[in-house]
C-alpha atoms as a PDB file:
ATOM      1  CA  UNK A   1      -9.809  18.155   2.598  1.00  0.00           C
ATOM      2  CA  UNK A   2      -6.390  20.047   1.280  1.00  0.00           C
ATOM      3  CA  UNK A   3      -2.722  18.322   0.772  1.00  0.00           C
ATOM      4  CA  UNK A   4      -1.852  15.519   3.072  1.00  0.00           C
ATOM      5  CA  UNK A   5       1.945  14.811   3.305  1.00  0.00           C
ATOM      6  CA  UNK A   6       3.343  12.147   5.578  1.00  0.00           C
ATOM      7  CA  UNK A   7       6.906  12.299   7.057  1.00  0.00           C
ATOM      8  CA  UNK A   8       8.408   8.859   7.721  1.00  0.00           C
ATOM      9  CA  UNK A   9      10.958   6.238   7.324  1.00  0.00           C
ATOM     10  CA  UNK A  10      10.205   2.746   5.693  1.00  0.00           C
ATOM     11  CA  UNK A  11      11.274   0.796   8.533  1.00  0.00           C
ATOM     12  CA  UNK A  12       9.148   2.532  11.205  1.00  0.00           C
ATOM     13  CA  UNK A  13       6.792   0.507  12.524  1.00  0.00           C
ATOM     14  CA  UNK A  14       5.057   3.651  14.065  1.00  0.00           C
ATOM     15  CA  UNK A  15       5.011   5.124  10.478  1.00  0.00           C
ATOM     16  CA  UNK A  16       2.879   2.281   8.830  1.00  0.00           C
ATOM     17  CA  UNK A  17      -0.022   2.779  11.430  1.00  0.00           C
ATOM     18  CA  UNK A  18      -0.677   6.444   9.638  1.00  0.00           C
ATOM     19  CA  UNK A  19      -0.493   4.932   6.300  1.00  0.00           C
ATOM     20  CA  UNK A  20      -2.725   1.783   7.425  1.00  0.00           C
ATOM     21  CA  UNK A  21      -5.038   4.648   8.443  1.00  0.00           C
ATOM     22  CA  UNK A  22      -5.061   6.722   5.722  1.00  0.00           C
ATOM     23  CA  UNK A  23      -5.982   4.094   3.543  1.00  0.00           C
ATOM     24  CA  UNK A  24      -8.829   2.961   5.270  1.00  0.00           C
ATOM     25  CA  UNK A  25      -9.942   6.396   5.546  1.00  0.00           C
ATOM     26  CA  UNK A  26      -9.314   6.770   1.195  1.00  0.00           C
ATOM     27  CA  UNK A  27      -7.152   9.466   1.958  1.00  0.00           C
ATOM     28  CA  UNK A  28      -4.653  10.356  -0.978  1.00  0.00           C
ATOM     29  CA  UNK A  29      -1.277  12.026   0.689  1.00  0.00           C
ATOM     30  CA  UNK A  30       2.153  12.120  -0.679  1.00  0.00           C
ATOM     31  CA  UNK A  31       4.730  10.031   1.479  1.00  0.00           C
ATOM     32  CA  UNK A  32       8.136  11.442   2.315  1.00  0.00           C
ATOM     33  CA  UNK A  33      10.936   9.491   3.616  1.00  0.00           C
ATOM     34  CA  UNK A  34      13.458  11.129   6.270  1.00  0.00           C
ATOM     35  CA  UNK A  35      16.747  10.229   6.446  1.00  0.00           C
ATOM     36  CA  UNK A  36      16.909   9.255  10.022  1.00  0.00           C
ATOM     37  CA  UNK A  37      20.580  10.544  10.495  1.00  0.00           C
ATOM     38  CA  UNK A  38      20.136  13.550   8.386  1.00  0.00           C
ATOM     39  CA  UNK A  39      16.845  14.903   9.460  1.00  0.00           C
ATOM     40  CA  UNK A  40      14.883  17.223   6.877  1.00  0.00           C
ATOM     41  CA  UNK A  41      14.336  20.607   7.546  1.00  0.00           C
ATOM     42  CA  UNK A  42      10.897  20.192   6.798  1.00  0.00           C
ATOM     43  CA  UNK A  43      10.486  17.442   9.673  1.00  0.00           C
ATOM     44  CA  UNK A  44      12.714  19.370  12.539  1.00  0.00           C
ATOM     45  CA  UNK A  45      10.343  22.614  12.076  1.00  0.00           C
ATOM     46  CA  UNK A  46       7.292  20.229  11.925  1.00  0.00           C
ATOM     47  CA  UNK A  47       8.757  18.372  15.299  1.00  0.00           C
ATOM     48  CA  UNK A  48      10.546  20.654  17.177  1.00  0.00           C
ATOM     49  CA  UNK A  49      10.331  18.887  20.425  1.00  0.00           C
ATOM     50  CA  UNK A  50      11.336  15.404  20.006  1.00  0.00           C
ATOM     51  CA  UNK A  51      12.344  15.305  16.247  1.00  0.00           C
ATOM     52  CA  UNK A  52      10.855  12.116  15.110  1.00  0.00           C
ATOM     53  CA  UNK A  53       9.203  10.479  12.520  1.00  0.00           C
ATOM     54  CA  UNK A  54       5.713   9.691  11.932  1.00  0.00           C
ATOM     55  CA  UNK A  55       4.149  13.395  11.401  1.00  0.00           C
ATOM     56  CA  UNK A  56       1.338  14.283   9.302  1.00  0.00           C
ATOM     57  CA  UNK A  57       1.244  17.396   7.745  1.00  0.00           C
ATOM     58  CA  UNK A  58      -2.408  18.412   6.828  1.00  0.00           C
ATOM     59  CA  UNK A  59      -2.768  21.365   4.711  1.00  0.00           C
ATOM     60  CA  UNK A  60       0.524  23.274   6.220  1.00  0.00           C
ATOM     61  CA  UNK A  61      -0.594  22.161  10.133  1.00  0.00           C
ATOM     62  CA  UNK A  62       1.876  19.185  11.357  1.00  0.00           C
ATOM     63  CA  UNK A  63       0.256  16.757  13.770  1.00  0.00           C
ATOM     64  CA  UNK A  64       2.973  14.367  15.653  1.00  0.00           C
ATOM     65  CA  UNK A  65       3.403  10.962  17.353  1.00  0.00           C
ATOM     66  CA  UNK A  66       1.325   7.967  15.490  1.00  0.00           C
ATOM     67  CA  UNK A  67      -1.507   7.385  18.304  1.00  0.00           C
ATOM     68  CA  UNK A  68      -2.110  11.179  18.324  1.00  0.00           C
ATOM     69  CA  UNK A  69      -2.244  11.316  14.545  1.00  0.00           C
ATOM     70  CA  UNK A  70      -4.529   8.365  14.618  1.00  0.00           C
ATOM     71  CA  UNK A  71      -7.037  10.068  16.706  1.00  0.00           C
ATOM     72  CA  UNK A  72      -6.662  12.762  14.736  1.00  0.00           C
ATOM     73  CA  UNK A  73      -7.202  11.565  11.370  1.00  0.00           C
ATOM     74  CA  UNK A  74     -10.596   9.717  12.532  1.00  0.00           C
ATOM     75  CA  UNK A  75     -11.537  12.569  13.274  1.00  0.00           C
ATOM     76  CA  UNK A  76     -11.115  14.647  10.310  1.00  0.00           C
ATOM     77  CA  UNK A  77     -12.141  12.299   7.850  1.00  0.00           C
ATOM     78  CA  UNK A  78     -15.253  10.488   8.046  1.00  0.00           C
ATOM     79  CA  UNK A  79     -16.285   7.428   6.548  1.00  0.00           C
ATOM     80  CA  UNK A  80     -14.114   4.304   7.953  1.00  0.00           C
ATOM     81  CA  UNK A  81     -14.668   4.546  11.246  1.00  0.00           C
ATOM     82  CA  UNK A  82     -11.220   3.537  13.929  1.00  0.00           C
ATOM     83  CA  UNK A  83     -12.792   4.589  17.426  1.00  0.00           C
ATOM     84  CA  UNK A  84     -16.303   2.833  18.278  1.00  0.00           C
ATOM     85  CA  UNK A  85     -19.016   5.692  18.576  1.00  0.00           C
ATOM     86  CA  UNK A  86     -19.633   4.798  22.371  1.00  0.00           C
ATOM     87  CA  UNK A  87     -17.230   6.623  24.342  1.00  0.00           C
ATOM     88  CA  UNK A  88     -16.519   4.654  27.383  1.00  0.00           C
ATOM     89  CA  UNK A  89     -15.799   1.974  24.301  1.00  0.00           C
ATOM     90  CA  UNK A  90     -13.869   4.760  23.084  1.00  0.00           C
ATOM     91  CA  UNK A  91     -11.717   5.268  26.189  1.00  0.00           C
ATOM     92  CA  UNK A  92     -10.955   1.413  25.942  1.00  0.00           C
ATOM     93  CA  UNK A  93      -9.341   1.440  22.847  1.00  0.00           C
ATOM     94  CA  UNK A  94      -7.274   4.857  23.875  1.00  0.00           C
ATOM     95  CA  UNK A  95      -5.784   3.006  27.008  1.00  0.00           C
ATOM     96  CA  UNK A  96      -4.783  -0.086  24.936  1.00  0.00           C
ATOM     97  CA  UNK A  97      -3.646   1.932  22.570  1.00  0.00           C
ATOM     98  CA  UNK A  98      -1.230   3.584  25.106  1.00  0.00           C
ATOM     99  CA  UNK A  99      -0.532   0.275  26.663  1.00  0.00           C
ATOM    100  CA  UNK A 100       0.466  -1.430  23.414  1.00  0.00           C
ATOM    101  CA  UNK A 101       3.722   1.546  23.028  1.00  0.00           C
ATOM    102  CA  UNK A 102       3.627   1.649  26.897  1.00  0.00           C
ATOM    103  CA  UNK A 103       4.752  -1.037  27.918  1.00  0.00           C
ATOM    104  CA  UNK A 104       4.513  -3.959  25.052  1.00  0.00           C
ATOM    105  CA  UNK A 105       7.239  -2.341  22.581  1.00  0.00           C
ATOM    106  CA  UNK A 106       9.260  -0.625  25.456  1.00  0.00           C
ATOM    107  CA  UNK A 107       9.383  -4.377  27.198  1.00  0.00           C
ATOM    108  CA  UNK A 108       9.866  -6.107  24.151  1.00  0.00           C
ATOM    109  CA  UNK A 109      13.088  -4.067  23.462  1.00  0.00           C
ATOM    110  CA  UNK A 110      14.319  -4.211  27.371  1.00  0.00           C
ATOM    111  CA  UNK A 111      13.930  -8.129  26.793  1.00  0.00           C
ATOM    112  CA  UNK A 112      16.262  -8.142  23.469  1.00  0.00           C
ATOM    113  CA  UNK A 113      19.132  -5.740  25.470  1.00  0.00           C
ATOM    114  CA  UNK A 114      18.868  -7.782  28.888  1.00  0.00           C
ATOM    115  CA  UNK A 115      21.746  -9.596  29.666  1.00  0.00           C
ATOM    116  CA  UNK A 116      22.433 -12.468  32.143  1.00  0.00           C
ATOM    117  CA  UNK A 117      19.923 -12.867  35.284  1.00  0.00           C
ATOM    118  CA  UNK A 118      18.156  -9.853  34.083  1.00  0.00           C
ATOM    119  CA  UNK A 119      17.006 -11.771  30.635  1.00  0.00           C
ATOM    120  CA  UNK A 120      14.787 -14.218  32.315  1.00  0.00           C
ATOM    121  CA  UNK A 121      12.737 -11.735  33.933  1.00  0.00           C
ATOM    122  CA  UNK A 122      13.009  -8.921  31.055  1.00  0.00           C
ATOM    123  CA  UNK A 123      11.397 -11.693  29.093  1.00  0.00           C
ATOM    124  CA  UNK A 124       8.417 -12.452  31.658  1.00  0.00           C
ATOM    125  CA  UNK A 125       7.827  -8.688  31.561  1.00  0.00           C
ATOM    126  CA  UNK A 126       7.625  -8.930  27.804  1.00  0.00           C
ATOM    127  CA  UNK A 127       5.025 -11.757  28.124  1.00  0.00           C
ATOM    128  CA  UNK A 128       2.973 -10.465  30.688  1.00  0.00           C
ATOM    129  CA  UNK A 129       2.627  -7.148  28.883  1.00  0.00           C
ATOM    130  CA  UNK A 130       1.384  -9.831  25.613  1.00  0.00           C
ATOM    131  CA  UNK A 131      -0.764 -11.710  27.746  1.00  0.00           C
ATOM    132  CA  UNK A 132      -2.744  -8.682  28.197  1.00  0.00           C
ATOM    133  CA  UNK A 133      -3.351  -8.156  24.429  1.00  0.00           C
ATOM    134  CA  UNK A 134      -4.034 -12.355  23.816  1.00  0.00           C
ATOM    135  CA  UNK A 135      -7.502 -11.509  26.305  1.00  0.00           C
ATOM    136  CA  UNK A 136      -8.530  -8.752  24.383  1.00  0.00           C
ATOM    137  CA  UNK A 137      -8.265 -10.757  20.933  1.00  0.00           C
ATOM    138  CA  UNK A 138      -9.888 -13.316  22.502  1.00  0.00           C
ATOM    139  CA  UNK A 139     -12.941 -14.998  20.574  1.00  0.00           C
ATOM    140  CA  UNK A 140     -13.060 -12.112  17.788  1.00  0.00           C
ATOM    141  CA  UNK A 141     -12.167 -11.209  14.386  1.00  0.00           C
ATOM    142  CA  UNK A 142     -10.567  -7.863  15.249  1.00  0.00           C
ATOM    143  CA  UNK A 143      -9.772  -5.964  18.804  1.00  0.00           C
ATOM    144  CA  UNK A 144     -12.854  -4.322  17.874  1.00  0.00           C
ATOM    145  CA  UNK A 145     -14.945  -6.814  16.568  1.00  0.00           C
ATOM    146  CA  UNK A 146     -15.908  -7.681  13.040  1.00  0.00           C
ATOM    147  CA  UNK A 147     -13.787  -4.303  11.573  1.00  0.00           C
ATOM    148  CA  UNK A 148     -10.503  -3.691  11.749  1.00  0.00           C
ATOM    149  CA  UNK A 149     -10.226  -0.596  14.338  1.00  0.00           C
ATOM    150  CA  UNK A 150      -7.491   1.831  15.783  1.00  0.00           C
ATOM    151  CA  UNK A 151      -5.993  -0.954  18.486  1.00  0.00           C
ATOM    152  CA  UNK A 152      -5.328  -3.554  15.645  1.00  0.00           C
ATOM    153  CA  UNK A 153      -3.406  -0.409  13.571  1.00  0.00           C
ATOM    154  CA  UNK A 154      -1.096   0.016  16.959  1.00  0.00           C
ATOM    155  CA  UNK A 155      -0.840  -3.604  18.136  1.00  0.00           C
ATOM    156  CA  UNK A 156      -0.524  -4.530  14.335  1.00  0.00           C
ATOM    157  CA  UNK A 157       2.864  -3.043  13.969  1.00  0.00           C
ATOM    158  CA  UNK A 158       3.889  -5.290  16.617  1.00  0.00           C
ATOM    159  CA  UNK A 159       4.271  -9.222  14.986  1.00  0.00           C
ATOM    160  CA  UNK A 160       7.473  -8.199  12.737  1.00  0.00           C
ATOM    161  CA  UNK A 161       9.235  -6.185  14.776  1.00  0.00           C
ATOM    162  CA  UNK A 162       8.920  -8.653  17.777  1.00  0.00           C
ATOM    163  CA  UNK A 163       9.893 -11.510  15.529  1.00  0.00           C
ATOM    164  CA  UNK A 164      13.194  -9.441  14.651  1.00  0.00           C
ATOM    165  CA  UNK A 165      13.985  -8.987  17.922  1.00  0.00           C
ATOM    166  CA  UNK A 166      13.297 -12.112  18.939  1.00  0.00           C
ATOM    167  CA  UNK A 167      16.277 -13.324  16.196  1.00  0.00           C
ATOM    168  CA  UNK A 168      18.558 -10.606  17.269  1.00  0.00           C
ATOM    169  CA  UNK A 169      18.189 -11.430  20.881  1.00  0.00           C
ATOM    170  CA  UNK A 170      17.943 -15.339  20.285  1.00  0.00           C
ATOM    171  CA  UNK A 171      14.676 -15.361  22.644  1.00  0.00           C
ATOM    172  CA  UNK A 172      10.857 -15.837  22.261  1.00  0.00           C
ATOM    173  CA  UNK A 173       7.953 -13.407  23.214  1.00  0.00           C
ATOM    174  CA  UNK A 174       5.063 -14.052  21.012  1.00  0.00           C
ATOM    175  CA  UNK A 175       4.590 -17.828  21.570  1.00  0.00           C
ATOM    176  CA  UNK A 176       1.864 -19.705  19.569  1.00  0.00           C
ATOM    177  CA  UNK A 177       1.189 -21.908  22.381  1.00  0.00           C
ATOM    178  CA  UNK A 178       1.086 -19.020  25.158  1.00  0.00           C
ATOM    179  CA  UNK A 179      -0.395 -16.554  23.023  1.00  0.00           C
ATOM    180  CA  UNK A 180      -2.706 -18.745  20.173  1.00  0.00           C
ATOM    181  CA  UNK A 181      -5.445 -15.991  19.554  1.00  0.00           C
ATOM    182  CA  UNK A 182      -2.989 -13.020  19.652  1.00  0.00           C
ATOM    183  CA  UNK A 183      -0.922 -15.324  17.379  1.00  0.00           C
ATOM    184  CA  UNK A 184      -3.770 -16.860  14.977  1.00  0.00           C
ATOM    185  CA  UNK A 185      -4.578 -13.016  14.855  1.00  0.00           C
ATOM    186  CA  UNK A 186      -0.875 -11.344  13.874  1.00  0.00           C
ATOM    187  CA  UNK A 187      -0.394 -13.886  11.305  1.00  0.00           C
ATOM    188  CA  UNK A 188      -3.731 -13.095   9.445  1.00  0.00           C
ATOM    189  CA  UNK A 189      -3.756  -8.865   9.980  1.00  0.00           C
ATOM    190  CA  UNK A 190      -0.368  -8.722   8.223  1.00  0.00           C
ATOM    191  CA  UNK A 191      -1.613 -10.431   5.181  1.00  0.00           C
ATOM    192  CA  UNK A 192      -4.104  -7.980   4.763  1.00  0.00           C
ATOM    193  CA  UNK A 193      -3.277  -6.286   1.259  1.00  0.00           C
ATOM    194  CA  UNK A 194      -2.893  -2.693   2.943  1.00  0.00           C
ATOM    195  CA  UNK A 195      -1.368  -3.993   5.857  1.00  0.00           C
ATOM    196  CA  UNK A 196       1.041  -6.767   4.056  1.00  0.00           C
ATOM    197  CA  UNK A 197       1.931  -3.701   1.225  1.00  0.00           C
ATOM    198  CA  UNK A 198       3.355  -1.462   3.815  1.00  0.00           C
ATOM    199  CA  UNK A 199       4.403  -3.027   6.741  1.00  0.00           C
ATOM    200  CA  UNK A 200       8.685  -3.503   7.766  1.00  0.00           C
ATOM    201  CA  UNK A 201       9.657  -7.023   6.954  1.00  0.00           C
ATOM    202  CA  UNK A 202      11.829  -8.598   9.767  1.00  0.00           C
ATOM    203  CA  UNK A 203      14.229  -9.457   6.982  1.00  0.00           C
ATOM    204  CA  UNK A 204      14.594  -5.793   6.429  1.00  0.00           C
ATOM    205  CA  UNK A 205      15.099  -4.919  10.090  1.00  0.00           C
ATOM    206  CA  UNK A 206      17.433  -7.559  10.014  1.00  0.00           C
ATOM    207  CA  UNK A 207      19.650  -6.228   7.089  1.00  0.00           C
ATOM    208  CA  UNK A 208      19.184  -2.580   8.494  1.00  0.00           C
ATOM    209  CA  UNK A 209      20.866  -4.100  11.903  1.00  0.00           C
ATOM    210  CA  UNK A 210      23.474  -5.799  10.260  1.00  0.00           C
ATOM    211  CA  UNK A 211      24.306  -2.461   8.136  1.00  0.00           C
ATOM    212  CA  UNK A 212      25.400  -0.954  11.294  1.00  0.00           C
ATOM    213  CA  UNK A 213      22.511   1.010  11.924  1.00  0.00           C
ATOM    214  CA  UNK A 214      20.825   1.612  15.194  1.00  0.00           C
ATOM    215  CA  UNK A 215      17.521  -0.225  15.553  1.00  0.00           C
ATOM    216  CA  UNK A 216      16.134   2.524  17.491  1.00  0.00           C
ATOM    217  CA  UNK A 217      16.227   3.947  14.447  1.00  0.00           C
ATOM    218  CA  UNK A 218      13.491   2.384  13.184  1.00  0.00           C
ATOM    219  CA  UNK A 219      10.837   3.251  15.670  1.00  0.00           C
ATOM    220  CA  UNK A 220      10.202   6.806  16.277  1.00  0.00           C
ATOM    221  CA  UNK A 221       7.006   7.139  18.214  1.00  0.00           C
END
């Protein structure tokens, strides 16, 4: 299926998802990690438009943005499936998918930078947008059953990134006792041995922070 390269940075959460993929898919590529502040060549010709990190280049043709390149690698490899086959199912998982980057990690990080009277209801925002995701987890193994799927790649980069933010910010979003199954579920997904092998450690966040770095570094898209 011709050379697979993927253009990233270890501390982007949106970056693992690809990788998470490609492995389930068997797919041998060669990883490439950006400089963040000193952006390749190879990844502003591959991104022109917004310039960030994840993109997949497949055999010279650069695919960007991780839900896209999701879609796009179950699509050109077969085998491990990471949409369901019915397509109003198949819709589902796209608008979850969406809502998960939507509004879950764009409230998530409003919660951690509100200040005063705005915290309190930054954080309810944050909370509603997870109380969302703890229904669809509800009573099953994965969001899409018995296998893991496309939703739990994208709502699996969520657990250690919210858990950093909820140290930087001093605050709590993902609550066992609010959230149990979306909880239960986070805590076994990223001890999966592809997921726990490449996934950004809060700890690492952390020390990226303190290093004077910009944490919106770390995301992309």
């Amino acid at each position: 299926m011709g050379e697979v390269k993927v253009l990233g940075a270890s501390l982007s959460f949106f970056c693992c998802r690809v990788e998470w993929a490609l492995k389930l898919k068997g797919v041998a590529y060669e990883y490439l990690e950006e400089d963040l502040k000193n952006k390749s060549p190879m990844l502003l010709q591959s991104n022109p438009v917004h310039k960030k990190i994840p993109v997949l280049v497949h055999d010279g043709r650069p695919i960007a943005e991780s839900l896209v390149i999701l879609e796009y690698i179950d699509e050109a490899w077969k085998g491990y499936p990471l949409l369901p086959e019915d397509p109003s199912e198949r819709a589902k998982m796209r608008f979850w998918a969406r809502f998960t980057d939507e509004k879950c990690v764009l409230s998530a990080w409003a919660a951690c930078c509100a200040k005063g009277h705005e915290r309190e209801k930054a954080i309810e925002s944050a909370q509603e947008s997870l109380s969302f995701l703890e229904k669809q987890i509800e009573g099953k193994k994965f969001f899409g059953g018995e296998t893991m799927g496309l939703l739990d790649l994208m709502v699996g980069s969520l657990p250690n990134w919210i858990e950093f933010l909820e140290e930087h910010g001093g605050m709590k979003l993902l609550d066992e006792e609010k959230f149990p199954s979306l909880y239960e579920w986070a805590q076994k997904f990223i001890n999966i041995p592809i997921i726990s092998e490449r996934i950004p450690t809060k700890e690492g966040l952390i020390n990226y922070f303190q290093g004077g770095q910009n944490s919106r570094h770390t995301t992309g898209k």
